[in-house]
N, C-alpha and C. Protein backbone atom coordinates (compact mmCIF):
# COMPACT_ATOMS: atom_id res chain seq x y z
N UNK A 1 39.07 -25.76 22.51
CA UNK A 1 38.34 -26.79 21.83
C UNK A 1 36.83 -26.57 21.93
N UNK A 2 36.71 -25.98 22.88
CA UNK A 2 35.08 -26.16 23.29
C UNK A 2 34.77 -24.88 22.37
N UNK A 3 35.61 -23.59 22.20
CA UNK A 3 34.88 -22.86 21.37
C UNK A 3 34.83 -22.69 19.86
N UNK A 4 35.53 -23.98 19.68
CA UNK A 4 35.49 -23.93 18.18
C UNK A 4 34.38 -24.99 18.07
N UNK A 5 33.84 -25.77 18.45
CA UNK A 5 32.67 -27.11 18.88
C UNK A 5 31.49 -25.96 18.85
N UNK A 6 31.46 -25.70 19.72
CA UNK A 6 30.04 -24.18 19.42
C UNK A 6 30.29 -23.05 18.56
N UNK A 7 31.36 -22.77 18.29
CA UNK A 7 31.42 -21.65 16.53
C UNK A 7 30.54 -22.38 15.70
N UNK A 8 31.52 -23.64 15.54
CA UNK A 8 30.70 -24.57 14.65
C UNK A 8 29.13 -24.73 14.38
N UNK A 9 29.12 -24.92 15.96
CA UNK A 9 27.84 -25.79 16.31
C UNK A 9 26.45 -24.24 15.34
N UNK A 10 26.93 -23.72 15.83
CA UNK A 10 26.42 -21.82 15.97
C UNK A 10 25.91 -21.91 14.40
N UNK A 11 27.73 -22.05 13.31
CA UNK A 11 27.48 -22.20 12.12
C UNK A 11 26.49 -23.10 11.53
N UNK A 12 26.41 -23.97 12.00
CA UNK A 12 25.82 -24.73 11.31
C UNK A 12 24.38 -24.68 11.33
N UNK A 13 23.71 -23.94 12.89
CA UNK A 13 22.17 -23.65 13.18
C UNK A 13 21.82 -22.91 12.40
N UNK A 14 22.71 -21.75 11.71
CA UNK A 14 22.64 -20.30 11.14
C UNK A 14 22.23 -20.79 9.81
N UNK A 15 23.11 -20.97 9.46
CA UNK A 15 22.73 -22.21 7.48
C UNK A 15 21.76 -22.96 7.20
N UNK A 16 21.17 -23.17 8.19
CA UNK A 16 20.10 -24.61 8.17
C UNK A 16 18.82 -24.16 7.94
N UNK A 17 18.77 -22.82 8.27
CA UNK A 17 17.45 -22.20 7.97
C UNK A 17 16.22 -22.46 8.74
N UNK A 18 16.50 -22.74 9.64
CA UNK A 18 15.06 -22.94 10.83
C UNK A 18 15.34 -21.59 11.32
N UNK A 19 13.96 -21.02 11.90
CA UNK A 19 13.47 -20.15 12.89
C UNK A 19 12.96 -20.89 13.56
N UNK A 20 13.25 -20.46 14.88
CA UNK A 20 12.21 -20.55 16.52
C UNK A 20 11.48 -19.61 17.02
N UNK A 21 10.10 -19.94 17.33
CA UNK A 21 8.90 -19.22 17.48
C UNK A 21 8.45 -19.83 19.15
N UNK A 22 8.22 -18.53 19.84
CA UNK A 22 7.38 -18.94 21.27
C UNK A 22 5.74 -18.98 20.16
N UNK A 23 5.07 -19.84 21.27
CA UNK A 23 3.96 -19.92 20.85
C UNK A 23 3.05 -20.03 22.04
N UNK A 24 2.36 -19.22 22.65
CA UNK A 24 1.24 -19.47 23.52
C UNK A 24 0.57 -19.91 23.33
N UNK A 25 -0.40 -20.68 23.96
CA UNK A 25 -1.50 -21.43 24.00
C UNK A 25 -2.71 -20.82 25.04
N UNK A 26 -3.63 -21.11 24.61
CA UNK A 26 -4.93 -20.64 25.33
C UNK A 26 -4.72 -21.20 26.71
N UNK A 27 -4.48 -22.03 27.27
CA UNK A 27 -4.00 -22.10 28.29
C UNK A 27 -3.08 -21.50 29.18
N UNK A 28 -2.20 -21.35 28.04
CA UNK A 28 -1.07 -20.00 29.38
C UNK A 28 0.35 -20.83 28.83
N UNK A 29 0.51 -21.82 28.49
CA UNK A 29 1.61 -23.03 28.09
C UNK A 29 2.39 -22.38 26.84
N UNK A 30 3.34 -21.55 27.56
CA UNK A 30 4.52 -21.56 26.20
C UNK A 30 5.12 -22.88 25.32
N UNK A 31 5.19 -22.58 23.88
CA UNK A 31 5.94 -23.96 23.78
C UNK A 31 6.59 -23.24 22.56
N UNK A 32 8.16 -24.28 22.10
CA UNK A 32 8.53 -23.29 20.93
C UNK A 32 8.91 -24.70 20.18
N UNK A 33 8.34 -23.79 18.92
CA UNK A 33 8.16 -24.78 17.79
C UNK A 33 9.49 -24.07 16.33
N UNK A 34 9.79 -25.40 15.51
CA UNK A 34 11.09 -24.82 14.68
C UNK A 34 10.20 -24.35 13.48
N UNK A 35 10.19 -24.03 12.76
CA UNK A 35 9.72 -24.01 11.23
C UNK A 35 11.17 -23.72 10.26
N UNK A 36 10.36 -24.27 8.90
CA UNK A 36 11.45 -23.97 8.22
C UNK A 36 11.28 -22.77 7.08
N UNK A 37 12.52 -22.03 7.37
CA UNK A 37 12.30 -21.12 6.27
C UNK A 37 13.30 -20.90 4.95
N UNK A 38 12.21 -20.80 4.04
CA UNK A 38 12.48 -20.95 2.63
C UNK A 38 13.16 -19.87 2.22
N UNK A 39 14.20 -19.61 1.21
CA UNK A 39 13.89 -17.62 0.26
C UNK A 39 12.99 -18.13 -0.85
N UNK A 40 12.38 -17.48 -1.23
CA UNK A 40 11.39 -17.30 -2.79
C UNK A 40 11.40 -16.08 -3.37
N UNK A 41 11.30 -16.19 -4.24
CA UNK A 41 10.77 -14.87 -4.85
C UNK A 41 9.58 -14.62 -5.65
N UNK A 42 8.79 -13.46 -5.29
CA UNK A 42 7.51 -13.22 -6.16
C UNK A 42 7.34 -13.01 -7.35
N UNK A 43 6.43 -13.98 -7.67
CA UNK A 43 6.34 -13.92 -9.70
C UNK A 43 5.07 -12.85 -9.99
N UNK A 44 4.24 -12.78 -9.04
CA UNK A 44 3.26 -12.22 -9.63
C UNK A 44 2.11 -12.33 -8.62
N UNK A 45 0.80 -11.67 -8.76
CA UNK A 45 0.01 -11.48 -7.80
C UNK A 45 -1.47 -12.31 -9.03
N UNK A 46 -2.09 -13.48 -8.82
CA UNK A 46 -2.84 -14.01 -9.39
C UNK A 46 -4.29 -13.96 -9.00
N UNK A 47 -5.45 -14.19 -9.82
CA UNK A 47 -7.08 -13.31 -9.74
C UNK A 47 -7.39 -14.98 -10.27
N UNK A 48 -8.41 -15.84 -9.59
CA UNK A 48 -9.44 -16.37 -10.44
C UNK A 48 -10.89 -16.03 -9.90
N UNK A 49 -11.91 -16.14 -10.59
CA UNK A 49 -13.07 -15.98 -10.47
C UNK A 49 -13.93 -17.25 -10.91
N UNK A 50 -15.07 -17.13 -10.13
CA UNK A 50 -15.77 -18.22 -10.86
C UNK A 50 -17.11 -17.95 -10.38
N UNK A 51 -18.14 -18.33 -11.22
CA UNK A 51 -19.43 -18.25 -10.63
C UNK A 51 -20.03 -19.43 -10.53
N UNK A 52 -21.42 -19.59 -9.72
CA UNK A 52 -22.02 -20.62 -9.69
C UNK A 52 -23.15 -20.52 -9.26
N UNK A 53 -24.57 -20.52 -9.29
CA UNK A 53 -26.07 -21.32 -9.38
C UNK A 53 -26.78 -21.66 -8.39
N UNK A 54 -26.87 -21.68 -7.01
CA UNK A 54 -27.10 -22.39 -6.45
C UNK A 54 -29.09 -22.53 -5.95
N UNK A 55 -29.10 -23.42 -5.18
CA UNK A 55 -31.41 -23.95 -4.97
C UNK A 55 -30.92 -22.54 -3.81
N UNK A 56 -32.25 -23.13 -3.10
CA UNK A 56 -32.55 -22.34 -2.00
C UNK A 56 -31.80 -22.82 -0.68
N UNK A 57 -31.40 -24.13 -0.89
CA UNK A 57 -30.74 -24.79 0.42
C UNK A 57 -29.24 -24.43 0.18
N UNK A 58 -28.52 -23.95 -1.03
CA UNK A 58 -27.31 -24.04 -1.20
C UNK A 58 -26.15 -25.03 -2.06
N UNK A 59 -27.01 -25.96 -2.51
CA UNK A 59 -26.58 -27.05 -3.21
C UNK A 59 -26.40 -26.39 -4.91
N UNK A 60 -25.34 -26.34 -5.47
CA UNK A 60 -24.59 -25.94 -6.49
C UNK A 60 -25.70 -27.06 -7.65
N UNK A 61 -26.32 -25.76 -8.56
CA UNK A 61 -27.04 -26.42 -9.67
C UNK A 61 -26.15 -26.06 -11.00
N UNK A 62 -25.45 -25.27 -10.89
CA UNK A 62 -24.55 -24.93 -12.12
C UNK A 62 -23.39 -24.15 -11.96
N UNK A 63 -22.24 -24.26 -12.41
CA UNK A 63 -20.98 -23.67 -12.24
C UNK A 63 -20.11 -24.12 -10.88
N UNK A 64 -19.07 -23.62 -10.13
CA UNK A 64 -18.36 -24.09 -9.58
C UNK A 64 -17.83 -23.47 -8.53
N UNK A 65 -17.17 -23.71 -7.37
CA UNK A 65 -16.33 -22.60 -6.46
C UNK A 65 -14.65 -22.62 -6.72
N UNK A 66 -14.30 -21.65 -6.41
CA UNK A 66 -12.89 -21.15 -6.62
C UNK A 66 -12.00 -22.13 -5.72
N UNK A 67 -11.49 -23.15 -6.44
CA UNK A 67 -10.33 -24.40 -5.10
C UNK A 67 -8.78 -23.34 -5.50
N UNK A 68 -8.21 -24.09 -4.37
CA UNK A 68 -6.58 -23.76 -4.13
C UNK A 68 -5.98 -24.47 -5.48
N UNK A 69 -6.79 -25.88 -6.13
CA UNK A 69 -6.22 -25.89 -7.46
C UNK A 69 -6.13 -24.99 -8.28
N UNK A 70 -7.15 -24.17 -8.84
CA UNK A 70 -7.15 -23.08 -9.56
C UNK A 70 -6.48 -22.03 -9.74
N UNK A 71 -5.96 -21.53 -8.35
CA UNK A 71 -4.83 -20.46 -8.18
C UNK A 71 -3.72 -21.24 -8.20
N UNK A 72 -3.59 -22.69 -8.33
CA UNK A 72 -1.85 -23.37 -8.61
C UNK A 72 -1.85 -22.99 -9.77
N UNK A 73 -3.17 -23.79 -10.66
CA UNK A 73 -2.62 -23.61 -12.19
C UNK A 73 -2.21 -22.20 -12.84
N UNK A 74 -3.14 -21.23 -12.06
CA UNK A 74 -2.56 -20.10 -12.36
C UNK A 74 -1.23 -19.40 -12.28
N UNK A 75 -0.76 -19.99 -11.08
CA UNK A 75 0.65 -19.67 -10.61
C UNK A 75 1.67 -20.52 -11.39
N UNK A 76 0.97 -21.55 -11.64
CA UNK A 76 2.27 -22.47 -12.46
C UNK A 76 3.08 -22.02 -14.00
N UNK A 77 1.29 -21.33 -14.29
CA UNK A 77 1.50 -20.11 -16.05
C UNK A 77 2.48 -19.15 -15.58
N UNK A 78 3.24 -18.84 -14.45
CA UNK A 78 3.67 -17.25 -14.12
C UNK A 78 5.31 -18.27 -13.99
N UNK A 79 5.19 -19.77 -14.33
CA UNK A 79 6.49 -19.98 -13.50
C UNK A 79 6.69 -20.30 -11.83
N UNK A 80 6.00 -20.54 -11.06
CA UNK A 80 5.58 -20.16 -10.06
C UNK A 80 6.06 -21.71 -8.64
N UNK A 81 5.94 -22.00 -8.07
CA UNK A 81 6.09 -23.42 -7.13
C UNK A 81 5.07 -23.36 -6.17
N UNK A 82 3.98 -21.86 -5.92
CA UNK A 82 3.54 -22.06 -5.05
C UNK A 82 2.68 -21.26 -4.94
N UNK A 83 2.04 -20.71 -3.81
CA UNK A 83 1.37 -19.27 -3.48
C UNK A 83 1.31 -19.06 -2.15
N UNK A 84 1.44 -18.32 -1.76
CA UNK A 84 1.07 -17.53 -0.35
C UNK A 84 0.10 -16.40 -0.44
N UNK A 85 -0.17 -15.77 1.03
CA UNK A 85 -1.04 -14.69 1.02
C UNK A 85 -2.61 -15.02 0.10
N UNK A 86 -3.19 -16.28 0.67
CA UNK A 86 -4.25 -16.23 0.08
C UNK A 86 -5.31 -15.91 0.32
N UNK A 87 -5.93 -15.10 -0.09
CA UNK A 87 -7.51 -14.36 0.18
C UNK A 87 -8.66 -14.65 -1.01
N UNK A 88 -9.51 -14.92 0.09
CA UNK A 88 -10.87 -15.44 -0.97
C UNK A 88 -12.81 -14.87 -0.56
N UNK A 89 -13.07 -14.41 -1.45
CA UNK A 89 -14.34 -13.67 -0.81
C UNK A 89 -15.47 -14.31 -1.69
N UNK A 90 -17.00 -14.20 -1.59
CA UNK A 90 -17.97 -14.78 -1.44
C UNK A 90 -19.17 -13.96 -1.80
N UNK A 91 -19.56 -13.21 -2.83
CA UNK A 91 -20.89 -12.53 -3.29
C UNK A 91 -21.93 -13.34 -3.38
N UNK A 92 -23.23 -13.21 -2.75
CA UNK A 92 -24.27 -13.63 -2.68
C UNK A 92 -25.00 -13.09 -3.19
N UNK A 93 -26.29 -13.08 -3.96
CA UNK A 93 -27.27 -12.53 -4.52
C UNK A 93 -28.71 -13.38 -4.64
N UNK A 94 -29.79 -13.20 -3.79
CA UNK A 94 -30.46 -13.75 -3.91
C UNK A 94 -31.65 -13.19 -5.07
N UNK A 95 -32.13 -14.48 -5.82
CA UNK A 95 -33.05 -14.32 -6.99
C UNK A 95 -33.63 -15.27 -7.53
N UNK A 96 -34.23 -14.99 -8.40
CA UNK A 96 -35.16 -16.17 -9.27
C UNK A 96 -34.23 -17.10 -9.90
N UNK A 97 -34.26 -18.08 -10.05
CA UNK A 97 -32.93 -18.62 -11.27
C UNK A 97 -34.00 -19.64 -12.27
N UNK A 98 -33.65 -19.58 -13.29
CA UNK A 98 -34.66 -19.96 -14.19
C UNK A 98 -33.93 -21.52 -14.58
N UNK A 99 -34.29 -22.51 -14.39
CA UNK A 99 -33.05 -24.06 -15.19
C UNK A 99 -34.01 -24.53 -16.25
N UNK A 100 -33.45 -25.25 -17.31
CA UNK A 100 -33.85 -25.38 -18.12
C UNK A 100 -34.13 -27.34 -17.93
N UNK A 101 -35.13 -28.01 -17.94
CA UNK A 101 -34.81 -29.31 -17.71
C UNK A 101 -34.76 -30.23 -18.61
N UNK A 102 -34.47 -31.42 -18.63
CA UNK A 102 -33.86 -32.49 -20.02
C UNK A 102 -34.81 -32.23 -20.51
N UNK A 103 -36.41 -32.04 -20.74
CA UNK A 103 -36.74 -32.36 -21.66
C UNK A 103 -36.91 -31.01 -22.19
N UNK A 104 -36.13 -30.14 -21.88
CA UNK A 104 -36.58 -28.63 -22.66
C UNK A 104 -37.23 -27.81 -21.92
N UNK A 105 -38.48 -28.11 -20.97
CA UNK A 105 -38.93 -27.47 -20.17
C UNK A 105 -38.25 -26.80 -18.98
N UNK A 106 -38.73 -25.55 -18.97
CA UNK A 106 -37.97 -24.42 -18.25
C UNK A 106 -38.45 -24.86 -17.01
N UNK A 107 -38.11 -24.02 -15.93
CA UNK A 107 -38.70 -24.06 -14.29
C UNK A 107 -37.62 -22.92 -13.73
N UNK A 108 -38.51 -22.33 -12.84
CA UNK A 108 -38.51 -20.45 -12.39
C UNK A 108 -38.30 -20.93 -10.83
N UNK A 109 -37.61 -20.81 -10.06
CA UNK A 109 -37.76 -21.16 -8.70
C UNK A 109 -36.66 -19.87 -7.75
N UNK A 110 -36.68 -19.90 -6.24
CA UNK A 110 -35.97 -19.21 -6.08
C UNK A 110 -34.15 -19.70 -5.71
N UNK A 111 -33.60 -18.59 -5.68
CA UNK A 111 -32.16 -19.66 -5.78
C UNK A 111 -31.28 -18.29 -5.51
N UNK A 112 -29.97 -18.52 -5.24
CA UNK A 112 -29.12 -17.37 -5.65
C UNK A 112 -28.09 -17.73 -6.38
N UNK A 113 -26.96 -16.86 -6.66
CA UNK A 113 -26.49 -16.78 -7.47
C UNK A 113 -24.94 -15.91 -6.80
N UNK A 114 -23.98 -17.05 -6.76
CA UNK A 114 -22.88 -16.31 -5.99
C UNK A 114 -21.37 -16.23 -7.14
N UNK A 115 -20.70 -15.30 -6.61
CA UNK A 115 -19.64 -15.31 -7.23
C UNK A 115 -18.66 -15.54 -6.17
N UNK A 116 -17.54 -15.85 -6.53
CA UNK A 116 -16.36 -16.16 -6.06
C UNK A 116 -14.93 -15.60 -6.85
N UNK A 117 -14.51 -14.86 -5.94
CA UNK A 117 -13.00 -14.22 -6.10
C UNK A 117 -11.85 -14.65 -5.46
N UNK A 118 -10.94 -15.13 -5.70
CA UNK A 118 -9.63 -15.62 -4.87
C UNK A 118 -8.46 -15.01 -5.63
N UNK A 119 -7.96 -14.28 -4.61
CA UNK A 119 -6.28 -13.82 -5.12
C UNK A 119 -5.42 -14.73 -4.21
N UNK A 120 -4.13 -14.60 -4.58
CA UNK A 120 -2.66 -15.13 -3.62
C UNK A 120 -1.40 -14.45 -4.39
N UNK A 121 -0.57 -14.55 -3.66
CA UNK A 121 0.64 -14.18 -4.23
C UNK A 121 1.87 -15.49 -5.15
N UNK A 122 1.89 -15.46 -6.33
CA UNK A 122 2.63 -16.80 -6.48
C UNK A 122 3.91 -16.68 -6.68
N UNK A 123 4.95 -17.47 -6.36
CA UNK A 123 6.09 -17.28 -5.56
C UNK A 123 6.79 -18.75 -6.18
N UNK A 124 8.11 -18.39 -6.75
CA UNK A 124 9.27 -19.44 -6.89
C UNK A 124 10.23 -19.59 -5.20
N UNK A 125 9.91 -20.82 -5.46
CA UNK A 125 11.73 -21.25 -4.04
C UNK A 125 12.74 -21.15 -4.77
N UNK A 126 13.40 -20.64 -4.25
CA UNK A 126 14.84 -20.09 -4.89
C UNK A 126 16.02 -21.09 -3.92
């Protein structure tokens, strides 16, 4: 009786799809935590870019930065539920930036001018 109670028991941990992970801590304190794991499969490897404007302090005068929204919507065009593996990088360029103000009049100041690249991998749960 008892080993059909733990076959079981066995079966049923196996199906359920958790992994157990030791996890150290900076302290020295093992502790183990469950997670759950998914299958997916990869739809595609997704690129947005975006540029943007910024003063001398950093405050965004025109255009935008690359959010985790941006690479959904992208992933969602591929079919997608999600993304993993996300990487995102940061070009700086410092320079003059010229703005144009409401009333037409220009103004030359210094500023830079960054771009932004973000890839991820986007991925259906299966």
């Amino acid at each position: 009786m008892k080993k059909a109670v733990l076959l079981s028991l066995s079966f049923i941990l196996i199906l359920s799809g958790c992994v157990t992970q030791s996890i150290m801590a900076r302290d020295g304190i093992i502790s183990q935590i469950s997670t759950v794991q998914k299958d997916f499969k990869i739809m595609g490897r997704i690129y947005v870019t975006s540029h943007a404007i910024m003063d001398a302090n950093g405050f965004i005068i025109e255009g935008s930065i690359v959010t985790v929204e941006m690479l959904l919507k992208e992933a969602e065009k591929l079919g997608a539920d999600d993304i993993m593996n996300l990487y995102m990088d940061t070009q700086i360029k410092n320079e003059t930036v010229e703005t144009v103000l409401s009333g037409g009049e220009k103004q030359t100041r210094a500023g830079r001018r960054a771009t932004y690249t973000a890839t991820a991998l986007a991925i259906k749960y299966l």
